[in-house]
Protein backbone atom coordinates (compact mmCIF):
# COMPACT_ATOMS: atom_id res chain seq x y z
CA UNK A 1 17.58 -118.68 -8.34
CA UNK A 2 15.73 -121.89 -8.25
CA UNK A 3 16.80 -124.61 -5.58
CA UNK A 4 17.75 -128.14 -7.00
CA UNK A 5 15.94 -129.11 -3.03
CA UNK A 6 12.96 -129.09 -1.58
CA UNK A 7 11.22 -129.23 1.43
CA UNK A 8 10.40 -127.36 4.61
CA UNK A 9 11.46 -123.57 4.56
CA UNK A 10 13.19 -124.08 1.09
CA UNK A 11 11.78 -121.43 -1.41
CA UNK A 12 10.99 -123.06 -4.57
CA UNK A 13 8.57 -122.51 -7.54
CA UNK A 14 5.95 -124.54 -5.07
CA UNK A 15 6.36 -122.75 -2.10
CA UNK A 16 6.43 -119.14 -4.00
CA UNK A 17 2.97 -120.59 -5.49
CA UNK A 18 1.07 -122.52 -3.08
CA UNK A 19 2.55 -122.17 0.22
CA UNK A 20 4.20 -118.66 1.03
CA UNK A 21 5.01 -117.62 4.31
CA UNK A 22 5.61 -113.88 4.90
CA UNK A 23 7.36 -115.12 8.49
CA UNK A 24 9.50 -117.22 6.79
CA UNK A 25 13.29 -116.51 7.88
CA UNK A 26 13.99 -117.48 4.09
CA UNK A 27 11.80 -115.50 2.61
CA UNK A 28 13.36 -112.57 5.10
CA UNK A 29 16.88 -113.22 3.73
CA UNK A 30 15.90 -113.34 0.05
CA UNK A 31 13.07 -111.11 -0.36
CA UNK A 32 13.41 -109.05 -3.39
CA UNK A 33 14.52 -112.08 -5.48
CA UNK A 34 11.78 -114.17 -4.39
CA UNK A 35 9.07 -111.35 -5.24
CA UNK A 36 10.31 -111.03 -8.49
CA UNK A 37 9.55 -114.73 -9.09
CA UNK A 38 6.40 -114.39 -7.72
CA UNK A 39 5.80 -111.46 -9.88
CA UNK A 40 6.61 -113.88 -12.95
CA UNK A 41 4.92 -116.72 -11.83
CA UNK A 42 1.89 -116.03 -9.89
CA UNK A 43 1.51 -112.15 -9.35
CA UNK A 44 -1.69 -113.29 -7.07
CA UNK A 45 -1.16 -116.30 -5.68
CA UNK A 46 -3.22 -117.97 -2.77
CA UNK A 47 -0.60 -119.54 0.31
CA UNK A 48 -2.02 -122.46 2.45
CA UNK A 49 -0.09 -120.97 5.14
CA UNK A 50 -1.44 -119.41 8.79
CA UNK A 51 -5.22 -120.56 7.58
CA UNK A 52 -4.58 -119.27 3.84
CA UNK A 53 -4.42 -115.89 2.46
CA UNK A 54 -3.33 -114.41 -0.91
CA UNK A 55 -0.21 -112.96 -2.04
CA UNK A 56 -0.51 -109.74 -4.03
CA UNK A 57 3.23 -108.73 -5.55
CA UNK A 58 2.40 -106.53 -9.16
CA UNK A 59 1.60 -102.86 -8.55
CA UNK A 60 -1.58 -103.06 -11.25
CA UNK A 61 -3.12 -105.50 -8.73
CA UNK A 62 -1.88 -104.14 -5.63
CA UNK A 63 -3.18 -100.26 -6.51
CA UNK A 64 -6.34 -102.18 -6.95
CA UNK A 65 -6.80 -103.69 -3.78
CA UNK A 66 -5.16 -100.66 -1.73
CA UNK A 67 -7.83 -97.90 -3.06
CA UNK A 68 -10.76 -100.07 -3.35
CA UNK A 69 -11.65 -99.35 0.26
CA UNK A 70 -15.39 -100.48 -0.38
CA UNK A 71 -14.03 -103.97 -1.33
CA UNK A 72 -11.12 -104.17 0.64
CA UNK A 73 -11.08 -103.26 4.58
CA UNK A 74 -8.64 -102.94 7.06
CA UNK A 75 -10.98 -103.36 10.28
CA UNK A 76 -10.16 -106.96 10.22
CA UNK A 77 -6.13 -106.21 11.26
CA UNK A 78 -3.44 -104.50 9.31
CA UNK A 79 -1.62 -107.78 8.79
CA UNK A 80 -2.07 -111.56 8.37
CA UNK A 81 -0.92 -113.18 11.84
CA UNK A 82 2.21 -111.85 13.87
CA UNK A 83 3.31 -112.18 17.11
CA UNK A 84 0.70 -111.34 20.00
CA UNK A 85 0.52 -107.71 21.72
CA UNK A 86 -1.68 -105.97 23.96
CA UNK A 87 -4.78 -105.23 23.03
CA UNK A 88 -4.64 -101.57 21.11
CA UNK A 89 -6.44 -99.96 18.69
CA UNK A 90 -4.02 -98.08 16.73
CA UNK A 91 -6.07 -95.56 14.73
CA UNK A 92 -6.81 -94.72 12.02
CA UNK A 93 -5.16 -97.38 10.11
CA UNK A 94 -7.48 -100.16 11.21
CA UNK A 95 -10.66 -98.29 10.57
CA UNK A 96 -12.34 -97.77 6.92
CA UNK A 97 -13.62 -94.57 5.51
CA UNK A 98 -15.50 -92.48 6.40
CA UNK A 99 -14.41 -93.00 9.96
CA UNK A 100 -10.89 -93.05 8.89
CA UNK A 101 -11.36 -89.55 6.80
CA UNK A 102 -12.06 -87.94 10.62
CA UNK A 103 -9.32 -89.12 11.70
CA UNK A 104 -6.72 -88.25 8.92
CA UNK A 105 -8.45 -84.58 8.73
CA UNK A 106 -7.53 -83.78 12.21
CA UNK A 107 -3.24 -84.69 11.56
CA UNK A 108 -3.38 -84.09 8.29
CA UNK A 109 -2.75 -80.34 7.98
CA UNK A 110 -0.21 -80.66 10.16
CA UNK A 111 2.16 -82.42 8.47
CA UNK A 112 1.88 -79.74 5.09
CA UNK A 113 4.73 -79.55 3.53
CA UNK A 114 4.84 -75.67 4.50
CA UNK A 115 4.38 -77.31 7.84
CA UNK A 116 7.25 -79.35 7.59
CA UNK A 117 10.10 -76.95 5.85
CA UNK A 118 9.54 -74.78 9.30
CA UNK A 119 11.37 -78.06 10.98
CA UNK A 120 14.43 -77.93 8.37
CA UNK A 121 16.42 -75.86 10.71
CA UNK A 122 16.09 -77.47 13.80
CA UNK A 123 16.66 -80.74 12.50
CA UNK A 124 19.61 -80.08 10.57
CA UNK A 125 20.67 -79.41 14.31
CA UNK A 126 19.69 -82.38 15.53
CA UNK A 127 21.63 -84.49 12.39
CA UNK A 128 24.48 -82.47 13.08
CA UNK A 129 24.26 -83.37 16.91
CA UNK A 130 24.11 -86.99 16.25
CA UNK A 131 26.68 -86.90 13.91
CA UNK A 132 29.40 -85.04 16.60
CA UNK A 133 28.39 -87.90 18.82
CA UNK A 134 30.44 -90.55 16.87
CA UNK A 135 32.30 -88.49 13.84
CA UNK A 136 35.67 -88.50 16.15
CA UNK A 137 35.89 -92.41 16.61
CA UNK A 138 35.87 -93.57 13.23
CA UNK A 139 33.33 -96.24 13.25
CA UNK A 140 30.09 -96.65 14.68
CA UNK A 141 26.79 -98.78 14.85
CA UNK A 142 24.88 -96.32 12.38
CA UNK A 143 21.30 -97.96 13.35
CA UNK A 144 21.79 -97.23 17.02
CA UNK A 145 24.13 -93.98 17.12
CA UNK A 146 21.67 -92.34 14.48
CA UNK A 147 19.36 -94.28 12.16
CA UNK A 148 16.73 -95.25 14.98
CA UNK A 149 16.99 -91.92 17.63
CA UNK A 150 17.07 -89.57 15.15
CA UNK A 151 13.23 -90.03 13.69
CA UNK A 152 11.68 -90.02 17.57
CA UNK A 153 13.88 -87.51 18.50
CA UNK A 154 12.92 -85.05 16.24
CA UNK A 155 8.65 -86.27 16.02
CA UNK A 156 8.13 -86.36 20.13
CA UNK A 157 10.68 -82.53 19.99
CA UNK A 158 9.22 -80.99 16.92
CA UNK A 159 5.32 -82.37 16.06
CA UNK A 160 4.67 -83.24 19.51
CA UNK A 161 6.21 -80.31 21.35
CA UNK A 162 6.58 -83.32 24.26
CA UNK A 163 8.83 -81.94 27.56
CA UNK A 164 12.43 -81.84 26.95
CA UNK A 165 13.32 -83.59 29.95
CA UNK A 166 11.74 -86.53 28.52
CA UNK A 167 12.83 -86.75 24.77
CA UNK A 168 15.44 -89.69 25.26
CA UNK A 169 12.91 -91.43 27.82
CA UNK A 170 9.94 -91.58 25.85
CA UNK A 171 12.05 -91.71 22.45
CA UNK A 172 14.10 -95.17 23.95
CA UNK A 173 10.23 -96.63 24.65
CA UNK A 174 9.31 -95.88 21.02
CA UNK A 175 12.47 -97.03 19.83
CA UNK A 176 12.31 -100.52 21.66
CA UNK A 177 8.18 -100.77 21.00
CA UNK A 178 9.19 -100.80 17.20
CA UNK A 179 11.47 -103.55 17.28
CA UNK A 180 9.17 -106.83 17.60
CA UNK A 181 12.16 -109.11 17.29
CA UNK A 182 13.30 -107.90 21.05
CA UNK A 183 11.92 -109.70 24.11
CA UNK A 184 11.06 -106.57 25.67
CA UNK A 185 9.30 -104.69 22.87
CA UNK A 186 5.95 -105.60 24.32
CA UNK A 187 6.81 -103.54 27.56
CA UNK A 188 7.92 -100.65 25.83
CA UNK A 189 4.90 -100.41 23.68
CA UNK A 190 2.65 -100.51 27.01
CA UNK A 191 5.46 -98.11 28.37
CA UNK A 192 4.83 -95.75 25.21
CA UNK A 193 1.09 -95.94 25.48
CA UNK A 194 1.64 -95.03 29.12
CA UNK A 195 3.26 -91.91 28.69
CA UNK A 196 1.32 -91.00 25.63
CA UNK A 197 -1.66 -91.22 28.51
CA UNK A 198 0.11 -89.13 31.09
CA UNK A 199 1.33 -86.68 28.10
CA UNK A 200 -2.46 -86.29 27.13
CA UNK A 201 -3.21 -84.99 30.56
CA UNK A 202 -0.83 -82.77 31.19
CA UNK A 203 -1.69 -80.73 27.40
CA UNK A 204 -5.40 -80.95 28.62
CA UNK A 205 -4.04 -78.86 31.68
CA UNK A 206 -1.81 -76.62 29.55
CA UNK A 207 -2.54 -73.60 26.99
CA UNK A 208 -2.88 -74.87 23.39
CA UNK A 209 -0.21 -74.58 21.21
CA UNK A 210 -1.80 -74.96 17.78
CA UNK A 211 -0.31 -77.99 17.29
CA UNK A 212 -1.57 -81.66 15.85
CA UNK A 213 -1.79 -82.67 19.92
CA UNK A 214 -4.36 -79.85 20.43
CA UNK A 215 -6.21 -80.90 17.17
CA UNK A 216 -6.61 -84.24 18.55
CA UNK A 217 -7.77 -83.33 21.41
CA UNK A 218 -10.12 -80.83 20.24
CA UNK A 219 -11.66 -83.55 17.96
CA UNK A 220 -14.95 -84.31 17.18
CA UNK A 221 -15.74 -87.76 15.62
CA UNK A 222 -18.77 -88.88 14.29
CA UNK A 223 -20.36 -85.78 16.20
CA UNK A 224 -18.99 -86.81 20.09
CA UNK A 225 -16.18 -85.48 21.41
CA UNK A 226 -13.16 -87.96 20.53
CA UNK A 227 -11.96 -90.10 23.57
CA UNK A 228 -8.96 -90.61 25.35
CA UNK A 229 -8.62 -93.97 24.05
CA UNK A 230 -9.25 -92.53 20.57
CA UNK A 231 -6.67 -89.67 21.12
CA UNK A 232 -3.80 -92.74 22.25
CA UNK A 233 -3.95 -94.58 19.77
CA UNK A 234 -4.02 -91.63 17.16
CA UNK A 235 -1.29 -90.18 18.43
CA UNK A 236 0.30 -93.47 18.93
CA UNK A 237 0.24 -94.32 15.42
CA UNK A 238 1.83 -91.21 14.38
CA UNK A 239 4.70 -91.56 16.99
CA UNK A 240 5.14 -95.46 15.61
CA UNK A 241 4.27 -94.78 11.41
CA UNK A 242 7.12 -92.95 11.20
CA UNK A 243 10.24 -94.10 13.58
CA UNK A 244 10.99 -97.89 12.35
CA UNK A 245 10.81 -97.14 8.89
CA UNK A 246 12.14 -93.73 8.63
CA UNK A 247 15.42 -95.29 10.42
CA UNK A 248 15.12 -98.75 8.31
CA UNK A 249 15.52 -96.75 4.81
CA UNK A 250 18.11 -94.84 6.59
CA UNK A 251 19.99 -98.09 7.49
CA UNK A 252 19.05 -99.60 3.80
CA UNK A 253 20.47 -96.48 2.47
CA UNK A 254 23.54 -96.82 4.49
CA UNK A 255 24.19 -100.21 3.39
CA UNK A 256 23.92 -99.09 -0.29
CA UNK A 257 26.32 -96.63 0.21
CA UNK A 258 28.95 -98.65 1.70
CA UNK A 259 28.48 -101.46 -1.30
CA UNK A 260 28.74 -98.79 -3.87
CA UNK A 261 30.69 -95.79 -3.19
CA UNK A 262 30.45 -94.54 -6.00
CA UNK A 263 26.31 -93.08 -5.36
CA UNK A 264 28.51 -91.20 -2.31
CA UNK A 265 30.87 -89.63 -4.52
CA UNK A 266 28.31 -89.00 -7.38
CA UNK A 267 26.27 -86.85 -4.54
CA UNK A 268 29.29 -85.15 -3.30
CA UNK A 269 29.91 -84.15 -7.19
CA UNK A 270 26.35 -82.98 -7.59
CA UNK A 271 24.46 -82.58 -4.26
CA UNK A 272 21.28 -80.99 -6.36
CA UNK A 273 20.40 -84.74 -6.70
CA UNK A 274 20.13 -85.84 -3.34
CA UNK A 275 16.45 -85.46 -3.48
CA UNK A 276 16.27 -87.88 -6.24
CA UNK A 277 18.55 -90.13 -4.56
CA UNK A 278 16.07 -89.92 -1.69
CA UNK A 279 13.49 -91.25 -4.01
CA UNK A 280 15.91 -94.23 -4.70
CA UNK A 281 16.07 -95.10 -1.69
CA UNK A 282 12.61 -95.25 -0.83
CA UNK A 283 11.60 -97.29 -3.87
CA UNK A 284 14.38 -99.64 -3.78
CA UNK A 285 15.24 -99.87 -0.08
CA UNK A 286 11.59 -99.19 1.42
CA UNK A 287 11.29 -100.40 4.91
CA UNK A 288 7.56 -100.51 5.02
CA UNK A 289 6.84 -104.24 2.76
CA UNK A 290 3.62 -104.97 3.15
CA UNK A 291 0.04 -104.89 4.63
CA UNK A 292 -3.17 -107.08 4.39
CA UNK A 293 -6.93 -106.20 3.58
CA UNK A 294 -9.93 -108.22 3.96
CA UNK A 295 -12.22 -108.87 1.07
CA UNK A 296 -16.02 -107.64 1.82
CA UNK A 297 -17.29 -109.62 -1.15
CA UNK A 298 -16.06 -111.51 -3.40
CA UNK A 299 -14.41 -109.94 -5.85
CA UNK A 300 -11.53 -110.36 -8.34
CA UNK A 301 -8.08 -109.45 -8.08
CA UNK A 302 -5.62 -110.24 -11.01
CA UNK A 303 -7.66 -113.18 -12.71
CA UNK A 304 -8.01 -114.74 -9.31
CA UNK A 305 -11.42 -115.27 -7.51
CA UNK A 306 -11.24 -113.41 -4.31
CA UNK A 307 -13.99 -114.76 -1.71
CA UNK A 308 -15.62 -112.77 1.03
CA UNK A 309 -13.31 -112.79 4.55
CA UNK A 310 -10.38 -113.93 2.56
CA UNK A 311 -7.23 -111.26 3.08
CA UNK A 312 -4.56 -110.22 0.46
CA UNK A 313 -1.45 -109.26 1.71
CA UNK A 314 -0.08 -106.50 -0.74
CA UNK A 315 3.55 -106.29 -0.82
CA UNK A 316 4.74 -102.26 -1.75
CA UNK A 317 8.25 -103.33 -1.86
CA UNK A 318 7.62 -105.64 -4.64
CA UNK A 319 5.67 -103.06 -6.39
CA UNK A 320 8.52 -100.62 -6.57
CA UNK A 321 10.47 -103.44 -8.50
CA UNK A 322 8.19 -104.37 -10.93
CA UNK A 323 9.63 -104.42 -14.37
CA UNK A 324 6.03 -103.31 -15.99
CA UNK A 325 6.52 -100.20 -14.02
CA UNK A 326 10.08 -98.97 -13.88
CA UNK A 327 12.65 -99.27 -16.33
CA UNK A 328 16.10 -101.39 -14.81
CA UNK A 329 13.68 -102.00 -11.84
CA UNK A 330 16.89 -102.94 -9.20
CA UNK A 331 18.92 -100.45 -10.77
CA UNK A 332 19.57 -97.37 -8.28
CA UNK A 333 19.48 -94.13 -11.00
CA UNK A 334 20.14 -90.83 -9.71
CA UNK A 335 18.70 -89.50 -13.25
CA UNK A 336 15.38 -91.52 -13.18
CA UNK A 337 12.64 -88.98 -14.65
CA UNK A 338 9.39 -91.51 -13.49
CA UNK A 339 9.58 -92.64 -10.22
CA UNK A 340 5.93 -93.05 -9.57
CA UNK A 341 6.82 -95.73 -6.06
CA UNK A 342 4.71 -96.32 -3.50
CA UNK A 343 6.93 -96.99 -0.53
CA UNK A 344 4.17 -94.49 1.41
CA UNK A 345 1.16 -96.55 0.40
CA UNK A 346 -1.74 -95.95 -1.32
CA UNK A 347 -4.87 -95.70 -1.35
CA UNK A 348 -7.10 -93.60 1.58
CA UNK A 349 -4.28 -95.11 4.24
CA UNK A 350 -1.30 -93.96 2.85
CA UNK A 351 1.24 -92.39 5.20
CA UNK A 352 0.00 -88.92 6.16
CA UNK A 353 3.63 -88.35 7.23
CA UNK A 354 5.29 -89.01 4.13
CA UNK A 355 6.73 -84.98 3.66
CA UNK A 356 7.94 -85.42 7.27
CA UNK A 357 9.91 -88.78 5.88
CA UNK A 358 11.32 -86.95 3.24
CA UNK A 359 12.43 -84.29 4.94
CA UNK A 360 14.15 -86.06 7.37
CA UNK A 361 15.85 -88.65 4.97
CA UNK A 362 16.86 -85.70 2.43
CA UNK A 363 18.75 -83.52 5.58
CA UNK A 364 20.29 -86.94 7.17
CA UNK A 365 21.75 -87.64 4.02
CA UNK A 366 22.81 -84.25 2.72
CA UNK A 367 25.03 -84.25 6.14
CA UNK A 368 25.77 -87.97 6.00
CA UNK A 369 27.38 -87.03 1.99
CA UNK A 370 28.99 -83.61 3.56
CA UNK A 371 30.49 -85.02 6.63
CA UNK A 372 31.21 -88.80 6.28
CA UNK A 373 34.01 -90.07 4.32
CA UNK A 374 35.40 -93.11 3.29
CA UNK A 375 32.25 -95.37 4.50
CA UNK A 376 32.49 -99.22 4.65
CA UNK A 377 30.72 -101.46 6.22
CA UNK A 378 33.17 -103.49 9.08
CA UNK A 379 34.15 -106.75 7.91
CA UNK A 380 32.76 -109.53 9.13
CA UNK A 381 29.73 -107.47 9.84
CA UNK A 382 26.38 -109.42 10.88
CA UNK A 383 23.55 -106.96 9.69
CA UNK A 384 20.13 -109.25 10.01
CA UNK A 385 16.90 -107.88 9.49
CA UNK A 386 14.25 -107.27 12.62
CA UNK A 387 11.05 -109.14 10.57
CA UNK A 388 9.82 -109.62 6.97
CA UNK A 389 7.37 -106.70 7.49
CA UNK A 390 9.52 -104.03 8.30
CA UNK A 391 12.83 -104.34 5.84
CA UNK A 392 15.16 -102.54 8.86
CA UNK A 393 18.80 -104.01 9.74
CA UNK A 394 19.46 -104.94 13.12
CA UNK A 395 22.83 -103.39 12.77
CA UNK A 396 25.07 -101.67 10.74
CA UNK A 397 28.52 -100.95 12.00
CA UNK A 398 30.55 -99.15 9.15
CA UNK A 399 34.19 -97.27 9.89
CA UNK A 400 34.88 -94.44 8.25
CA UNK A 401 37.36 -91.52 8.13
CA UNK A 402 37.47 -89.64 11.55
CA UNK A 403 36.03 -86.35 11.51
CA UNK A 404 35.38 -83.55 13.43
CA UNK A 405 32.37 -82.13 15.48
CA UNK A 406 30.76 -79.20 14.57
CA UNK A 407 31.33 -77.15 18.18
CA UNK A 408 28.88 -74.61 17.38
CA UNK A 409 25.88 -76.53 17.34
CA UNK A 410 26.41 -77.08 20.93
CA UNK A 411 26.99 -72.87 21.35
C-alpha cells in the first residue's frame, strides 16, 4: 500500500499525516485504502493543506464531533473549500440548533416511515418504467438510464406533488446542479433555485395539500413567519440531500454486483435479505464521505488539541470501515447481525430523508435482482468518480441479458 516515491500528489505515510488533501484526484481513486491507513496511523490528524484543517477518520472520534453541536458548528460551511457557487443558504444544514430544530420539525413528519410505505406503490411503477426503457437493448449506461432520474423523479412527483408537465424539466436541473464536476452545474443549480421560486408561488396560489411544501410554507421560525428565501433553500436542500447520493449508492451497488455475481444470485435465492443487502450497500458503498465542523472552543478530539475556528472534516465512509466497529470491515455480509453505519450522519444533522433512501434503494434493487440478468460491467469501461465528497461514478455501462418490458405499467 505504501509508495517506494514521494512527492507532489503521491499518498504516502507523510502526506496521509501532515498534508491530506480531500481534493486530491489520488486520494479520489484510492479512498478506502488510504482511510484505513489513516485510521492506523493518525485517526485525527491535522493537514497543512487549503489553510489547515483536521482529518477525523475513526467513528469513536467522529460520533464525537458530529453530536457535540455546542462544540462543533456548521454555520461556518458544510465543507472545507470547494469549488465556488452562488451565493445560497441551503438550510438547515448550515445552521446550529435550536434554529436548525425549526427547521427539521417542519419536514420531518413528513418523511415517517408510515409516510413513506404510502410511496411503495407508485414507485415500484416508476422502477419498473425505467427499467422498460432499456431492458430490450441489452446494455445500458445504468447512472444515466436509471441511477440519477430515478431519485428526482420520484421526490419532485411524490414529496413535492410538483406539476407533471415539469417532472423531467426540473428533475434534469437537479440532476445537472448535483454534479459539480460538469461545467454547467452552476447554471442548473441557479436554474433549480429558479423554479423552486416560481413553484413556491404558484402553491401559495393553490389549495393546500397537506404536504411538506404547505408545512414550509406555513412555517413559523423563531416566532416570524418563515421567508421565501428561507422556504428555497429548505426545500432546496431536500430536493439536493437526497438525488446525488441516493443514485451514487445505486451506481456503487451496481458496480458490486457486476464484480461479484454471486451477491445477485444469493438475492435471487433468498430475496428476504435484500433489506440487509441494502444496509451493505450503504455502509460499504456510501456516497455521502464526508462533512466539516468548526470548533467553538478549543476542545479535544482523539488526543489532539482542537483550537477555536479550526474545522474537522469527519469522514462517514471511513467510519463504516473501521475495524473497532465492524467485524471483516470491507467484507459485504448479507448475514451481518450489527450494522450500526452511519452513511445518514449523525448527530442533530443527520439526513431527515434517510426512510425515503431506503425505500427507494430496497424497491430499485428488488426489481434490479427480479428483472436483470447476467450483469457485467462493459469491458474497457471508464467509470470515474464526480469528486472526493460525493463517492458517485460518472458512468456505469454494464450489458446484460435482454429482457422484456412490463406493458402493463404503461396500461
Amino acid at each position: 500500500m505504501e509508495s517506494a516515491e514521494t512527492g507532489p500528489g503521491r499518498i504516502d505515510d507523510e502526506w496521509v499525516e501532515k498534508h491530506f488533501d480531500h481534493l486530491s484526484p489520488e486520494l479520489g481513486r484510492d479512498l478506502h485504502a488510504t482511510l484505513a491507513r489513516a485510521r492506523s496511523r493518525c485517526p485525527v490528524a491535522h493537514s497543512d493543506q487549503h489553510g489547515g484543517f483536521w482529518v477525523a477518520t475513526r467513528k469513536e472520534d467522529i460520533l464525537r464531533v458530529a453530536q457535540d453541536w455546542k462544540t462543533f458548528s456548521s454555520e461556518d460551511g458544510i465543507t472545507v473549500p470547494v469549488p465556488p457557487g452562488p451565493p445560497m443558504k441551503i438550510l438547515p444544514v448550515t445552521v446550529d440548533p435550536p434554529l436548525q430544530r425549526e427547521f427539521r420539525q417542519l419536514t420531518n413528519p413528513y418523511f415517517r416511515p408510515a409516510v413513506v410505505s404510502e410511496w411503495e406503490a407508485p414507485t415500484r411503477d416508476l422502477v419498473n418504467r425505467l427499467i422498460d426503457g432499456f431492458i430490450e437493448d441489452g446494455s445500458c449506461d445504468f447512472m444515466e438510464a436509471f441511477a440519477r432520474p430515478f431519485p428526482g423523479l420520484a421526490f419532485f412527483d411524490l414529496a413535492l406533488h410538483a406539476p407533471a408537465e415539469d417532472l423531467d424539466e426540473v428533475n434534469g436541473y437537479a440532476i445537472m446542479a448535483s454534479q459539480l464536476h460538469r461545467p454547467e452545474a452552476m447554471d442548473c443549480l441557479m436554474k433549480l433555485a429558479g423554479w423552486i421560486g416560481q413553484f413556491i408561488e404558484r402553491r401559495h396560489r393553490e389549495g393546500p395539500r397537506g404536504d411538506v411544501v404547505d408545512a414550509v410554507l406555513a412555517a413559523e421560525i423563531e416566532g416570524r413567519p418563515i421567508t421565501d428565501e428561507e422556504a428555497v433553500g429548505t426545500i432546496h436542500l431536500l430536493v439536493l440531500g437526497g438525488l446525488e447520493t441516493t443514485a451514487g449508492v445505486l451506481g456503487m451497488a451496481m458496480l458490486r454486483l457486476c464484480e461479484h455475481p454471486e451477491i445477485l444470485a444469493a438475492l435471487r435465492e433468498r430475496p428476504e435479505l435484500i433489506p440487509n443487502a441494502v444496509e451493505e450497500f450503504l455502509r460499504l458503498d456510501g456516497s455521502f464521505v464526508c462533512i466539516a465542523r468548526t470548533a467553538r472552543q478549543d476542545t479535544e478530539v482523539g488526543g489532539q488539541l482542537i483550537r477555536t475556528g479550526e474545522q474537522v472534516l469527519m469522514y462517514w465512509v471511513s467510519a463504516n470501515r473501521d475495524e473497532a466497529e465492524f467485524e471483516n470491515p470491507d467484507l459485504f455480509d448479507l448475514d451481518r447481525t450489527r450494522n450500526s453505519h452511519i452513511a445518514f450522519g449523525a448527530g442533530p444533522h443527520r439526513c431527515a430523508g434517510s426512510n425515503l433512501a431506503r425505500m427507494n434503494l430496497r424497491i430499485a434493487l428488488d426489481e434490479i435482482v427480479r428483472r436483470l440478468h447476467d450483469i457485467r460491467l462493459q469491458p474497457g469501461a471508464d467509470v470515474g468518480f464526480m469528486s472526493t465528497f460525493n463517492r458517485a461514478p460518472i458512468s456505469v455501462p454494464i450489458l446484460f441479458m435482454p429482457g422484456e418490458r412490463l406493458v402493463a405499467a404503461h396500461d
